[in-house]
N, C-alpha and C. Protein backbone atom coordinates (compact mmCIF):
# COMPACT_ATOMS: atom_id res chain seq x y z
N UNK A 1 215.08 -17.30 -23.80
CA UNK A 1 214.56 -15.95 -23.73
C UNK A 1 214.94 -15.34 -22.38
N UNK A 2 215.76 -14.14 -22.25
CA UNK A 2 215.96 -13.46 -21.30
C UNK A 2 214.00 -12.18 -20.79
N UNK A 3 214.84 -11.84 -19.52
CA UNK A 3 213.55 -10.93 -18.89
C UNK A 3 214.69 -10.33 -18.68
N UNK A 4 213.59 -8.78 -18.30
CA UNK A 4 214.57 -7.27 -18.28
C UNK A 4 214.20 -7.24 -16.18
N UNK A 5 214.25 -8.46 -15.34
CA UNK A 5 213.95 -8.08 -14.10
C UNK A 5 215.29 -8.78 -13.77
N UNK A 6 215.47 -8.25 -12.29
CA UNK A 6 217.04 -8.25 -11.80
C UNK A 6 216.35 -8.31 -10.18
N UNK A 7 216.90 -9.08 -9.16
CA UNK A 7 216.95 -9.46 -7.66
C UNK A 7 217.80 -9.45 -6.69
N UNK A 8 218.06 -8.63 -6.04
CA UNK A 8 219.16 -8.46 -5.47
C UNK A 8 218.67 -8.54 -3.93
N UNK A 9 220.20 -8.97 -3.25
CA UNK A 9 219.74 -9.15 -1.81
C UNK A 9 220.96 -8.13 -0.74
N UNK A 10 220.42 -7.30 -0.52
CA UNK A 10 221.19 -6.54 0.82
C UNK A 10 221.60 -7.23 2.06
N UNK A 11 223.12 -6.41 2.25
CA UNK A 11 223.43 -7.18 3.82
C UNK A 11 223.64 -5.65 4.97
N UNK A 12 223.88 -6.02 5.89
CA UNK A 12 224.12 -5.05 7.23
C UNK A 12 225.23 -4.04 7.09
N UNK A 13 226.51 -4.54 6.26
CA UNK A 13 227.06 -3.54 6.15
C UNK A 13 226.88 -2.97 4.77
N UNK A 14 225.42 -2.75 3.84
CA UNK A 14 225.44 -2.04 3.25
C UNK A 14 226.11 -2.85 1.78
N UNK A 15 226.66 -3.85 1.83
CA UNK A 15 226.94 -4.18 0.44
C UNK A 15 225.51 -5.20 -0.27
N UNK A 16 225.53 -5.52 -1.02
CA UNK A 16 224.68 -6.72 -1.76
C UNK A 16 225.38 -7.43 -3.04
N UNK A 17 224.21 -8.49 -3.46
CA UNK A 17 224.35 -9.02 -4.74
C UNK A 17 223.22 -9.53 -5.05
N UNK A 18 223.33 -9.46 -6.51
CA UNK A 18 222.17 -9.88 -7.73
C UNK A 18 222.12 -11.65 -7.49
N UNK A 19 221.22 -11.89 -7.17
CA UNK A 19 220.82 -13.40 -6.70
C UNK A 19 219.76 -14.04 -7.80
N UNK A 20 219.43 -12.74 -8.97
CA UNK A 20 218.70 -13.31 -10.16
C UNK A 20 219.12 -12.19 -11.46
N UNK A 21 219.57 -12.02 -12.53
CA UNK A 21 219.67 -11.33 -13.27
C UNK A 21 218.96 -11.50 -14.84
N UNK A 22 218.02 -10.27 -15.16
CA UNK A 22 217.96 -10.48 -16.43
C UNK A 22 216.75 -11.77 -16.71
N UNK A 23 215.92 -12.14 -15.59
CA UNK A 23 215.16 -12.93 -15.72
C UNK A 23 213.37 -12.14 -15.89
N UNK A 24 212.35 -13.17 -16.22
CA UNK A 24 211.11 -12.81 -16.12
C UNK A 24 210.44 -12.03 -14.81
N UNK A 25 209.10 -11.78 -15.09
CA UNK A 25 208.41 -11.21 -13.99
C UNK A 25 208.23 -12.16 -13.65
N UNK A 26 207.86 -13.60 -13.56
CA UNK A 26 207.57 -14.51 -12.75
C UNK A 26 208.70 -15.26 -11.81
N UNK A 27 209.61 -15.08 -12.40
CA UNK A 27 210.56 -15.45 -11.82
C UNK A 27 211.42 -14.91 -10.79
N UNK A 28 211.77 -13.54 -10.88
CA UNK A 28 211.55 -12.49 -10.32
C UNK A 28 210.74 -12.55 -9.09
N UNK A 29 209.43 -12.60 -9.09
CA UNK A 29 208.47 -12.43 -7.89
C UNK A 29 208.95 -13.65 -6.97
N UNK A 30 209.06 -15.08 -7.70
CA UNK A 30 209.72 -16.19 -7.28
C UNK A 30 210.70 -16.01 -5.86
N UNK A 31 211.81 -16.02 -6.72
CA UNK A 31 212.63 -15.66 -6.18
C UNK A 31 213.21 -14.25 -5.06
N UNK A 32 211.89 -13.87 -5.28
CA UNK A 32 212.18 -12.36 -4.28
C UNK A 32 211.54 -13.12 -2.94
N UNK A 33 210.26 -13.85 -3.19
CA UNK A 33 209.06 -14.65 -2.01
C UNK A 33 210.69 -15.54 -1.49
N UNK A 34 211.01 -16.23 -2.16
CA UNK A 34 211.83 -17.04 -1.33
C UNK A 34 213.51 -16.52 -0.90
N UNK A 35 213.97 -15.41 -1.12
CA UNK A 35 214.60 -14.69 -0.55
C UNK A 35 214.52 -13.72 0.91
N UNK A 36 212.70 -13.62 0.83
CA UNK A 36 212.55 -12.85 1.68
C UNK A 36 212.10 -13.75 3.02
N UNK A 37 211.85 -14.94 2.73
CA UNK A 37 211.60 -15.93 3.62
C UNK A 37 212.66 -16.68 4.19
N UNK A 38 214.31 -16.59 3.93
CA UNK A 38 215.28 -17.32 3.58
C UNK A 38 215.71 -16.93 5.18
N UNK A 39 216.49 -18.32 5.77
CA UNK A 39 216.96 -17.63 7.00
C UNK A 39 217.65 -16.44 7.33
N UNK A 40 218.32 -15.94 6.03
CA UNK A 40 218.94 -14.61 6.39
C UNK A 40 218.57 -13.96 7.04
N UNK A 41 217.20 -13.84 5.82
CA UNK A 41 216.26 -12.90 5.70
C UNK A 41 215.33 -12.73 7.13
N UNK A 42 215.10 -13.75 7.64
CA UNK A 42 214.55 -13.75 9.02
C UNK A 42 215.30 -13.46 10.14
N UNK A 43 216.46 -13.42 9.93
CA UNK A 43 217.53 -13.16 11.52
C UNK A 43 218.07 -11.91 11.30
N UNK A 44 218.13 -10.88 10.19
CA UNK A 44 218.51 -9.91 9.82
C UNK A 44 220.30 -9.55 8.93
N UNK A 45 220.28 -11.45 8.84
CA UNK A 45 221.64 -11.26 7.72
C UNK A 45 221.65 -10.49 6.38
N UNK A 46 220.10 -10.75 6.04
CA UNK A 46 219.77 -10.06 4.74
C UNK A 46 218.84 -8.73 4.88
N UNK A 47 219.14 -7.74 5.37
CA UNK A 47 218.63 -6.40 5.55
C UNK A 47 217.29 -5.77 4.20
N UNK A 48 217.60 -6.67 3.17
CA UNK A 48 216.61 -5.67 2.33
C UNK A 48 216.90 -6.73 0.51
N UNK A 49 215.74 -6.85 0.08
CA UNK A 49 215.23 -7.56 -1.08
C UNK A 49 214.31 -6.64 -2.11
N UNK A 50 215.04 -6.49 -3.28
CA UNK A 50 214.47 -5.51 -4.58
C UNK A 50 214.63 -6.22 -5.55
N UNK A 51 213.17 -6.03 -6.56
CA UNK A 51 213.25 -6.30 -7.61
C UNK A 51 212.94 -5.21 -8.74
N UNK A 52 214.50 -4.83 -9.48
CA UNK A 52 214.47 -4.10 -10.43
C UNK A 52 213.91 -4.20 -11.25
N UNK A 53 213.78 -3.47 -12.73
CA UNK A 53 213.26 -3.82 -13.96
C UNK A 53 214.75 -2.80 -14.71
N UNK A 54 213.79 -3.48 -16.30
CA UNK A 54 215.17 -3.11 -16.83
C UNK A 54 215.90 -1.30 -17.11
N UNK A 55 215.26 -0.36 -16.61
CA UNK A 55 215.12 0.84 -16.33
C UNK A 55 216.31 0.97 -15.23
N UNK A 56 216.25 0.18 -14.31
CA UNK A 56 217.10 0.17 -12.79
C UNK A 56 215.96 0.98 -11.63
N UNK A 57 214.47 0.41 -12.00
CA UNK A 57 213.51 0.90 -11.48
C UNK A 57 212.85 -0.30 -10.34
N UNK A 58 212.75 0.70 -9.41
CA UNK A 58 212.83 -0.52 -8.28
C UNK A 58 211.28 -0.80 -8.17
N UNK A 59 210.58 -2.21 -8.16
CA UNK A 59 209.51 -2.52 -8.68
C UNK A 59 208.55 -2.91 -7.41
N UNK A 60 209.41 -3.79 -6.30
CA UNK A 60 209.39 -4.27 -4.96
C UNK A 60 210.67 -4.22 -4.20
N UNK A 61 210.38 -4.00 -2.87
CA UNK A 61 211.59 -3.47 -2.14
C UNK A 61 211.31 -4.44 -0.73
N UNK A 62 211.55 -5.26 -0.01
CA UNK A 62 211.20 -5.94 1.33
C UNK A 62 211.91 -5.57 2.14
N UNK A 63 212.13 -5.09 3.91
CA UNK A 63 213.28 -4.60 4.76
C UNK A 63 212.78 -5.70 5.83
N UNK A 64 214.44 -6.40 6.35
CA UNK A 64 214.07 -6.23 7.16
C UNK A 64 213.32 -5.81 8.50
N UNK A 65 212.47 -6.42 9.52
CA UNK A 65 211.89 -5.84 10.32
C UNK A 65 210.73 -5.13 10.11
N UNK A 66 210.74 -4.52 8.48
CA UNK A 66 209.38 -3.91 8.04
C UNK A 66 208.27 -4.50 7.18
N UNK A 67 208.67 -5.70 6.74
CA UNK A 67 207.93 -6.79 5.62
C UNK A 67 208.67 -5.79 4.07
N UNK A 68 207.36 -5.48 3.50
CA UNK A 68 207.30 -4.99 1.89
C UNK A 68 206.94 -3.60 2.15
N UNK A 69 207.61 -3.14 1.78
CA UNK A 69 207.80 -1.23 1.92
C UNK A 69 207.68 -0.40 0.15
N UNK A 70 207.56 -1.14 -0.54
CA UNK A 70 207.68 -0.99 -2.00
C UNK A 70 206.44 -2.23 -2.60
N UNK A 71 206.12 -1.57 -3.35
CA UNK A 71 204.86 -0.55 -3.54
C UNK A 71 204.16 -0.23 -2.25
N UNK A 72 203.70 1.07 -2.41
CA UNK A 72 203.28 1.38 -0.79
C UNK A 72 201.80 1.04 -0.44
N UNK A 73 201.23 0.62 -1.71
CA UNK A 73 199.84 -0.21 -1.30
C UNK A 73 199.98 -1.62 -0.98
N UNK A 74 201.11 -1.99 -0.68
CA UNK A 74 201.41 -3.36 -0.59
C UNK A 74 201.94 -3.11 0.86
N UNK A 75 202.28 -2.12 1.60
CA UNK A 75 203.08 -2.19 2.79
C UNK A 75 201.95 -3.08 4.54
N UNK A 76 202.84 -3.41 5.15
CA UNK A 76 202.38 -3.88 5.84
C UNK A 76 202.63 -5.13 5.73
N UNK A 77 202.54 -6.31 4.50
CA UNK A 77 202.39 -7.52 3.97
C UNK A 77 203.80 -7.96 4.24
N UNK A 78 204.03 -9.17 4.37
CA UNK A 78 205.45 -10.04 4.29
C UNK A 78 205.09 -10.87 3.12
């Protein structure tokens, strides 16, 4: 069974890639927690972590330097 959620990981100059495609919401959240914790992600190799849905609707968004910026009742949080 496929999921309609998609994970992608941003770099500095602005490109990325899908590091989960087409998977569950659980899996999804998974993999976004341990992306956003990933050494990249801590030294600023990985600038920014989203998890789409199948819309191309951005569900969670993490930045560098800012924690979780997406959903905005969630901001503040890493």
């Amino acid at each position: 069974m496929t999921g309609e959620f998609s994970v992608a990981q941003f770099f500095p100059d602005g490109s990325y890639e899908y590091v989960r495609r087409w998977v569950t919401a659980g899996e999804a959240v998974l993999a976004a927690r341990d992306y956003t914790r990933s050494v990249g992600a801590q030294t600023g190799l990985v600038t920014k972590v989203i998890v789409t849905d199948g819309g191309d609707n951005t569900n969670f968004q993490w930045e560098y330097g800012k924690g979780i910026t997406f959903p905005p009742e969630a901001r503040g949080k890493t």
